[in-house]
Protein backbone atom coordinates (compact mmCIF):
# COMPACT_ATOMS: atom_id res chain seq x y z
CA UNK A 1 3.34 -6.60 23.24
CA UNK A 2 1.72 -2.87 23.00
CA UNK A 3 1.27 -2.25 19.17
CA UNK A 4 0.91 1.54 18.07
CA UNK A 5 -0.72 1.54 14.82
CA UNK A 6 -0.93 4.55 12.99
CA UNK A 7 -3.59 4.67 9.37
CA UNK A 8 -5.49 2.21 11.81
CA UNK A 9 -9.13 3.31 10.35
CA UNK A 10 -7.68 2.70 6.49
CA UNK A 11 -7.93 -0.21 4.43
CA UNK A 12 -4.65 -1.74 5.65
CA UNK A 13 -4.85 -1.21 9.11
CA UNK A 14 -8.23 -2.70 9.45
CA UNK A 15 -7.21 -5.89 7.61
CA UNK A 16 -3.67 -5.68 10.22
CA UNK A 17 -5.93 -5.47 12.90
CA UNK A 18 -7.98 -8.18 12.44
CA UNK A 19 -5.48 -10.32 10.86
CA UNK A 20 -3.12 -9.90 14.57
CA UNK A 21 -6.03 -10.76 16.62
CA UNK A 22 -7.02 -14.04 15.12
CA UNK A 23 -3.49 -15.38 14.96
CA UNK A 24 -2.67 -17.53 17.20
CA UNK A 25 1.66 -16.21 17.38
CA UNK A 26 0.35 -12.72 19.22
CA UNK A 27 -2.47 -13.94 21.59
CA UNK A 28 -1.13 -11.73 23.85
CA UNK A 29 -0.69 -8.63 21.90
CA UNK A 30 -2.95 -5.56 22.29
CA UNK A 31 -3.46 -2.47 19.93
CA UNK A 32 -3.40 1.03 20.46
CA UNK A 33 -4.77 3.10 17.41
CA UNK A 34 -4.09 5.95 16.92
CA UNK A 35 -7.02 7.84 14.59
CA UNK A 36 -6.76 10.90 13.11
CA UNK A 37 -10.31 11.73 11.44
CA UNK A 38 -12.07 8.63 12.25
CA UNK A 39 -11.70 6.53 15.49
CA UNK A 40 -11.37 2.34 15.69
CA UNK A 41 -13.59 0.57 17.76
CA UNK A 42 -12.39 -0.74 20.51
CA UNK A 43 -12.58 -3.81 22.07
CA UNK A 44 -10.79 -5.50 24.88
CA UNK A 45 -7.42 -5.67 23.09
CA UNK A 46 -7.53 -2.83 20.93
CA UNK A 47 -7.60 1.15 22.03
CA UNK A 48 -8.41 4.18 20.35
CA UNK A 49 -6.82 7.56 20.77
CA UNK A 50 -7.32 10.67 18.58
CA UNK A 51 -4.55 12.63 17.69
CA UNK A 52 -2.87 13.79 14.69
CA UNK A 53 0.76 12.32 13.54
CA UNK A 54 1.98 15.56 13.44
CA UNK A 55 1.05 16.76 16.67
CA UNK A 56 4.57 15.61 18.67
CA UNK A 57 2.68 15.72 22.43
CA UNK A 58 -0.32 13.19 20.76
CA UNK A 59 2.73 11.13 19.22
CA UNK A 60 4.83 11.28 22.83
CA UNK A 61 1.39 10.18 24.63
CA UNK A 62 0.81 7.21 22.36
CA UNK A 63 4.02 5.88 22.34
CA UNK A 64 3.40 5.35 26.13
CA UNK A 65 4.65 1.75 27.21
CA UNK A 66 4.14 0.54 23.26
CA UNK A 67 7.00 -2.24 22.19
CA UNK A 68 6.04 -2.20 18.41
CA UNK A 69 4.79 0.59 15.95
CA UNK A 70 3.17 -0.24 12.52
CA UNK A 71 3.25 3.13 10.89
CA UNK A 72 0.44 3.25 8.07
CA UNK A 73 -0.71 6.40 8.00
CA UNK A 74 0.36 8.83 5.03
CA UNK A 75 -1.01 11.26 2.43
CA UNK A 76 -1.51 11.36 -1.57
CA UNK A 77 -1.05 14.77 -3.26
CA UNK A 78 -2.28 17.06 -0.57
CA UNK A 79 0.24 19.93 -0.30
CA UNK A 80 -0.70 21.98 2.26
CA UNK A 81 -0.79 18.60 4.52
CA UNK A 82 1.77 15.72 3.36
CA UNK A 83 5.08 17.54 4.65
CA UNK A 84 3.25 17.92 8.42
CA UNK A 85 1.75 14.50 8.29
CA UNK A 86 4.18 12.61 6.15
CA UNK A 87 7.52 14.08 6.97
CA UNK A 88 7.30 15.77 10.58
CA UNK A 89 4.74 12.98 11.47
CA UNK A 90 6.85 10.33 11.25
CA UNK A 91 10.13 12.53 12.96
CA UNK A 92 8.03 12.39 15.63
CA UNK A 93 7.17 8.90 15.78
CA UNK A 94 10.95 8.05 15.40
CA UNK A 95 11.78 10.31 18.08
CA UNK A 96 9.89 9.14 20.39
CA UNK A 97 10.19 5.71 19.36
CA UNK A 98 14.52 5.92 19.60
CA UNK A 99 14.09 7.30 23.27
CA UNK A 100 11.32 5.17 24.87
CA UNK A 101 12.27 2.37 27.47
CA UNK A 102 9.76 -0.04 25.78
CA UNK A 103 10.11 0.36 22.15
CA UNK A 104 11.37 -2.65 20.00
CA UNK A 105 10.47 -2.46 16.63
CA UNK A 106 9.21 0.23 13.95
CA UNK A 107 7.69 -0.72 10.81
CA UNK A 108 6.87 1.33 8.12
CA UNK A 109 4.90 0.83 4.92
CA UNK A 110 6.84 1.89 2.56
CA UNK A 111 5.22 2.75 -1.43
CA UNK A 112 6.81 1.87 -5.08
CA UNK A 113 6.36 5.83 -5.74
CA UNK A 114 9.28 6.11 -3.89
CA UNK A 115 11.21 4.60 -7.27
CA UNK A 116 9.09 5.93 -9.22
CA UNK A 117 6.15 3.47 -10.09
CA UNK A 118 5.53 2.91 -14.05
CA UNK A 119 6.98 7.23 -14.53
CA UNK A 120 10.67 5.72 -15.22
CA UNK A 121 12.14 2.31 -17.15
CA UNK A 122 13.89 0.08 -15.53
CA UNK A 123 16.12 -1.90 -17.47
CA UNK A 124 15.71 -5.29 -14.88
CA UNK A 125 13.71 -5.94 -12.40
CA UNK A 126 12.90 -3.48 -9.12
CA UNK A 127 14.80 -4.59 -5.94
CA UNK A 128 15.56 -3.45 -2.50
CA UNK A 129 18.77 -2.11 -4.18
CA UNK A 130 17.34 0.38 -7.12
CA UNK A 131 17.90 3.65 -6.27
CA UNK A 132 15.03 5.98 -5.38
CA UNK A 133 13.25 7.94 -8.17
CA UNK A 134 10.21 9.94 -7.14
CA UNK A 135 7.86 10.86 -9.82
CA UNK A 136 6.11 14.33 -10.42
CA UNK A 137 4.16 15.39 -7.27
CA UNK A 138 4.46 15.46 -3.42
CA UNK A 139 3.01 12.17 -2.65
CA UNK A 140 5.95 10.48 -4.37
CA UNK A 141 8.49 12.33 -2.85
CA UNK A 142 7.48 11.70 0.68
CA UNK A 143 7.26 7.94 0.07
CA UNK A 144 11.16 8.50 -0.90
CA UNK A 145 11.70 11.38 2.30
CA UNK A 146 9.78 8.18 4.89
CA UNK A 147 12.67 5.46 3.78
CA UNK A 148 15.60 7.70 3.95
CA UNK A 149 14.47 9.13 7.05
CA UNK A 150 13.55 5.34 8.85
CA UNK A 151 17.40 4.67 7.32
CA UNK A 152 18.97 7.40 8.74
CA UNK A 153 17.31 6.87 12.55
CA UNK A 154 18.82 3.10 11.58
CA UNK A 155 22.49 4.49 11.72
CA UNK A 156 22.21 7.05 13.68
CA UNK A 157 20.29 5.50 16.55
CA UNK A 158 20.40 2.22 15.93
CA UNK A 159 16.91 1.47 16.11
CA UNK A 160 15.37 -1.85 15.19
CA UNK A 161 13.29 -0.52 12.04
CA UNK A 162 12.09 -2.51 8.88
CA UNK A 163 10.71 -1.06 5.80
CA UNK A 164 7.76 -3.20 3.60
CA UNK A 165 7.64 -1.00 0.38
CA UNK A 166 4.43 -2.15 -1.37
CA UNK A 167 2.96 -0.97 -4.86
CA UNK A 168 -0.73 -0.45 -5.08
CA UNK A 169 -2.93 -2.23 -2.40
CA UNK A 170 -6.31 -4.10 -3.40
CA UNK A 171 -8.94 -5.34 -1.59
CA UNK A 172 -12.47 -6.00 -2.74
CA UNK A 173 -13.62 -5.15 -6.00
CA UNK A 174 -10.85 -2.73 -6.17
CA UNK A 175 -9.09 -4.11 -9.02
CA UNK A 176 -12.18 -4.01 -10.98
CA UNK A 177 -12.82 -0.21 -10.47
CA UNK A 178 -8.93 -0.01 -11.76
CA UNK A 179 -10.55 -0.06 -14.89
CA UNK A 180 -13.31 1.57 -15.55
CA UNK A 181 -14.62 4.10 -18.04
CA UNK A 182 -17.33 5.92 -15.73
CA UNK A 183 -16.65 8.35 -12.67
CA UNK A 184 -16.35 5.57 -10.05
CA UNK A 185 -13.00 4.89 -11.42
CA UNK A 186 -10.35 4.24 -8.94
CA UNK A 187 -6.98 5.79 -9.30
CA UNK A 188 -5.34 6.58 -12.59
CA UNK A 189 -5.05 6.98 -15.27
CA UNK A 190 -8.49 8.17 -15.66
CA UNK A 191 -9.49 6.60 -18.57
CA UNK A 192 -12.38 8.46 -19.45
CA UNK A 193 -9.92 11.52 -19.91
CA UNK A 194 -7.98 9.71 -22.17
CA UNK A 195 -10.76 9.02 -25.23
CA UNK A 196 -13.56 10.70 -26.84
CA UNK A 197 -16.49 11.10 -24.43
CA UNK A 198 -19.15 9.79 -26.39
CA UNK A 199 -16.70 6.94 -26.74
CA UNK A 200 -15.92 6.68 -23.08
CA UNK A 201 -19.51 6.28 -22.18
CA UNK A 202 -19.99 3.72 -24.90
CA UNK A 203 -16.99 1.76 -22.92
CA UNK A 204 -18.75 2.13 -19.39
CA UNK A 205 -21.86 1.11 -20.75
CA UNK A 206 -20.49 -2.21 -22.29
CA UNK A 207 -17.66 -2.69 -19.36
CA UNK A 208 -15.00 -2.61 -21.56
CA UNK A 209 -11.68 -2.36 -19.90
CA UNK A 210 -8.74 -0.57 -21.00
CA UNK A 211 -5.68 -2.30 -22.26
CA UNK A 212 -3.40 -0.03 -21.36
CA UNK A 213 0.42 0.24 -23.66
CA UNK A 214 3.33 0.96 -22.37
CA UNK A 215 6.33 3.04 -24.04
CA UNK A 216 7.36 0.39 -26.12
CA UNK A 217 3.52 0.06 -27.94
CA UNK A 218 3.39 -3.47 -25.98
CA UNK A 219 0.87 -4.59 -22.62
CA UNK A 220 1.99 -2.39 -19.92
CA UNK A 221 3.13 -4.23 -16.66
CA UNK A 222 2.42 -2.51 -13.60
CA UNK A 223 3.02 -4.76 -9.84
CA UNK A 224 0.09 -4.81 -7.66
CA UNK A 225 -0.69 -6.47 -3.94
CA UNK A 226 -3.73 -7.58 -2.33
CA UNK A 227 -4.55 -6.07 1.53
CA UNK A 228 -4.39 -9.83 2.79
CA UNK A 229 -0.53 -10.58 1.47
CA UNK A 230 0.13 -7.45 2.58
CA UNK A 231 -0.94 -8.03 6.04
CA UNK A 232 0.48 -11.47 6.03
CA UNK A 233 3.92 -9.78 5.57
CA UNK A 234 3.91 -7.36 8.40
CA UNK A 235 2.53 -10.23 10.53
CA UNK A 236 5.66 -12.22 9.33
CA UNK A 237 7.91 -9.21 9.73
CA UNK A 238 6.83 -8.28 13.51
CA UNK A 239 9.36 -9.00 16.02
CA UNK A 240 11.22 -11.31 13.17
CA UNK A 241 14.67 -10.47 13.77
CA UNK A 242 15.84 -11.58 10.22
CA UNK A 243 13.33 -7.93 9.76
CA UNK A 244 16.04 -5.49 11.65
CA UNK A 245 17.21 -2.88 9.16
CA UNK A 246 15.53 -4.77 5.96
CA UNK A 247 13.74 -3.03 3.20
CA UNK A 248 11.40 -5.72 1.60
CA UNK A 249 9.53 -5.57 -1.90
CA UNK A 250 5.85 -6.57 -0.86
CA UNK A 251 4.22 -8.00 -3.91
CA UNK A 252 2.80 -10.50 -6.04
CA UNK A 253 5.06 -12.85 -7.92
CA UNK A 254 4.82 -11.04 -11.28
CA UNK A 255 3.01 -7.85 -12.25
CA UNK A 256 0.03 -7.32 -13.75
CA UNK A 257 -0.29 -7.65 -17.72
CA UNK A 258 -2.77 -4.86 -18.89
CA UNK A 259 -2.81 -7.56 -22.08
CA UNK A 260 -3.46 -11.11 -19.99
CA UNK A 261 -6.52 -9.08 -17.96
CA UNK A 262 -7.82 -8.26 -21.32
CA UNK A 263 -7.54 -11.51 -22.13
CA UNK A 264 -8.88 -12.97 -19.28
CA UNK A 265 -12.13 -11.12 -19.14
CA UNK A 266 -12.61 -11.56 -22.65
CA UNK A 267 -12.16 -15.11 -22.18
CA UNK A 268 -14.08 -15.48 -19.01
CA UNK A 269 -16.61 -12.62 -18.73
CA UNK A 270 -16.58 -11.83 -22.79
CA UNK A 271 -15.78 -8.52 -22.21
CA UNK A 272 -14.38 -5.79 -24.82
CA UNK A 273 -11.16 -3.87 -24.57
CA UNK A 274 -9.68 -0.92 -25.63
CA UNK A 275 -6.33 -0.25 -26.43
CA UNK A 276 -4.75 2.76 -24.56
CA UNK A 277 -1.16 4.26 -25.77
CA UNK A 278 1.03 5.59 -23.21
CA UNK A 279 4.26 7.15 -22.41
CA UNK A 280 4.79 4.77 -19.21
CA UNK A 281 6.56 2.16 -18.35
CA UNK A 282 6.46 -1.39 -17.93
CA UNK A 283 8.39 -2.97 -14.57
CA UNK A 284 8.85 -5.91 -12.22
CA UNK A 285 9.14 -5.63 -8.32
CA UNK A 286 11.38 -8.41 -7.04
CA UNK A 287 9.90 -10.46 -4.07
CA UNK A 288 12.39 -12.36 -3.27
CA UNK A 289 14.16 -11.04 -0.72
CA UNK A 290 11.09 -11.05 1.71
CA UNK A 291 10.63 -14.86 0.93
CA UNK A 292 14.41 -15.76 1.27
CA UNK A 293 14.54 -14.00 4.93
CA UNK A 294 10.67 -13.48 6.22
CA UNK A 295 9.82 -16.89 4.47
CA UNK A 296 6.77 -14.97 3.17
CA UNK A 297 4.52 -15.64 0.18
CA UNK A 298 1.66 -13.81 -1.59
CA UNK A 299 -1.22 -15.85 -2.07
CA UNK A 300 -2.72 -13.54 -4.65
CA UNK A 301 -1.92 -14.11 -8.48
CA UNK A 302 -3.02 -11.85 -11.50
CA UNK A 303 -5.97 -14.25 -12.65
CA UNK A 304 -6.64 -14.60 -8.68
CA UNK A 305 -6.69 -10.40 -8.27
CA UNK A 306 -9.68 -10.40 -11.72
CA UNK A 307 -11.47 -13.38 -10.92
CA UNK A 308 -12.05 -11.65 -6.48
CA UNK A 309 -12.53 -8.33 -8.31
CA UNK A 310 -15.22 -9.36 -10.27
CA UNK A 311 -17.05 -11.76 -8.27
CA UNK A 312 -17.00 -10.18 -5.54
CA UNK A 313 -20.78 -8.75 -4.35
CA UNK A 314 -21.02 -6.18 -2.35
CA UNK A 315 -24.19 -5.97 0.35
CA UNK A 316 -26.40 -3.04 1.46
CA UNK A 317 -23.92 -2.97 4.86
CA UNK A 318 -20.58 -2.77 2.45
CA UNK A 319 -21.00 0.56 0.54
CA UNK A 320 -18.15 1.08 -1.39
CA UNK A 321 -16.07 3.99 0.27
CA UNK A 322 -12.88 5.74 -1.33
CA UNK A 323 -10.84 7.84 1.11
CA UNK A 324 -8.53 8.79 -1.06
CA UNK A 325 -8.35 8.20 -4.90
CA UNK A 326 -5.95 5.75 -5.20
């Protein structure tokens, strides 16, 4: 088993890459990397190669005897780069994949963007079925343009491809950077944009956290996975053949409650909150068609996600990096 990993550098393919060499089911398996900006180390299983996505004779040279791709790599709103990375990228990865004597499996990491994340209401809960909705920007619509193209190379080729559509991936202290009022706030919304300054550095000061509302005036819900279930699903996807042509909902069992983490850290941490009106929407990803057929389950709960977040400590070697803002 020759595993192509694409994204391997980023915060999901390091946790894949560790998590396939300690487990015991692919002892045998090796990893080929291939790195973009920054290159993997390698060791006696795992090899590096540099080369963009979008580059088809880098792609045609790294699918070279591989039997399994785990395609992570992707953009957020960069225009002048997502349709070249994003969209041609991953042409060429299915391209080569479809014709190659070796290949036997594609999986893609899919993102909730591609039905819109908390942008649209849902009047039940998110499943494999719901159609896709891309919200305002590019990064959204490629999510949607990477399914329907891994689809389409499904019935037209019939290639052995799966689909694990996750919502926003934590590891770390992540979570607890979710919410702050200061600069080093990760992702959106940016809640210092969304109150009085002198206000919002009153709030970072005293590690308030916002409670943010959804459409209706009550706690938003928003869905949320941590790197490690993540990880534990593609390991429980690759070469599963309950996987072949599957779309799966990676997530925790029920979203987060903007209202329970307030909650929480008041109860636990006595910390303030601040309520936050918005024009979003509240919604539920449905997991359970990756535990029916991949007999997979998330380990992570909402209290579980706070309580890591904040206690994790971070040392001199473990500067907190952002790639990309969310």
């Amino acid at each position: 088993m020759l595993i192509l990993v694409t994204g391997a550098t980023g915060k999901v393919g390091q946790h894949f890459i560790v998590g396939l060499l300690d487990d015991p089911r692919f002892s045998k398996a090796r990893i080929r990397a291939l790195c973009h900006n920054r290159l993997c180390p390698e060791t006696e299983r795992v090899e590096a190669v540099r080369g963009s996505i979008s580059d088809r004779e880098a792609v045609r040279n790294a699918l070279a005897d591989v039997t399994h791709v785990v395609h992570l790599a992707t953009c957020k709103e960069t225009p002048d780069e997502v349709m070249d990375v994003t969209v041609k990228g991953l042409f060429w990865l299915l391209e080569g994949f479809r014709t190659s004597a070796t290949a036997r499996q594609f999986i893609l990491i899919g993102g909730d963007a591609g039905i819109g994340h908390f942008f649209y209401r849902h009047e039940a809960p998110i499943t494999e079925a719901t159609p896709h909705q891309a919200y305002p920007g590019c990064y959204a619509l490629s999510k949607v343009l990477e399914e329907v193209m891994l689809v389409q190379f499904q019935i037209q080729y019939g290639i052995n491809g799966c689909c694990l559509r996750a919502p926003w991936i934590m590891e770390k202290d992540d979570f607890k950077f979710t919410l702050s009022f200061g600069d080093d706030v990760f992702g959106g919304p940016d809640w210092k944009a969304l109150v009085p300054r002198a206000d919002a550095e009153r709030y970072a000061r005293e590690h308030a956290v916002p409670l943010l509302r959804d459409a209706d005036g009550r706690p938003l819900k928003r869905n949320f996975v941590h790197v490690d279930d993540l990880v534990s699903a593609i390991l429980a996807a690759l070469d599963n053949p309950r996987a072949k042509g599957q779309l799966f909902n990676i997530c925790m069992d029920r979203p987060v409650d903007y209202g329970e983490v307030a909650a929480h850290l008041a109860r636990t941490r006595e910390l303030g909150s601040v309520d936050i009106p918005s024009q979003f929407h509240s919604n539920w990803m449905d997991n359970s068609k990756a535990k029916y057929l991949l007999g997979w389950r998330p380990v992570y709960d909402p209290e579980m996600l706070i309580d890591s977040a904040w206690g994790y400590v971070r040392s001199e070697e473990d500067p907190r990096i952002v790639w990309y803002p969310g």
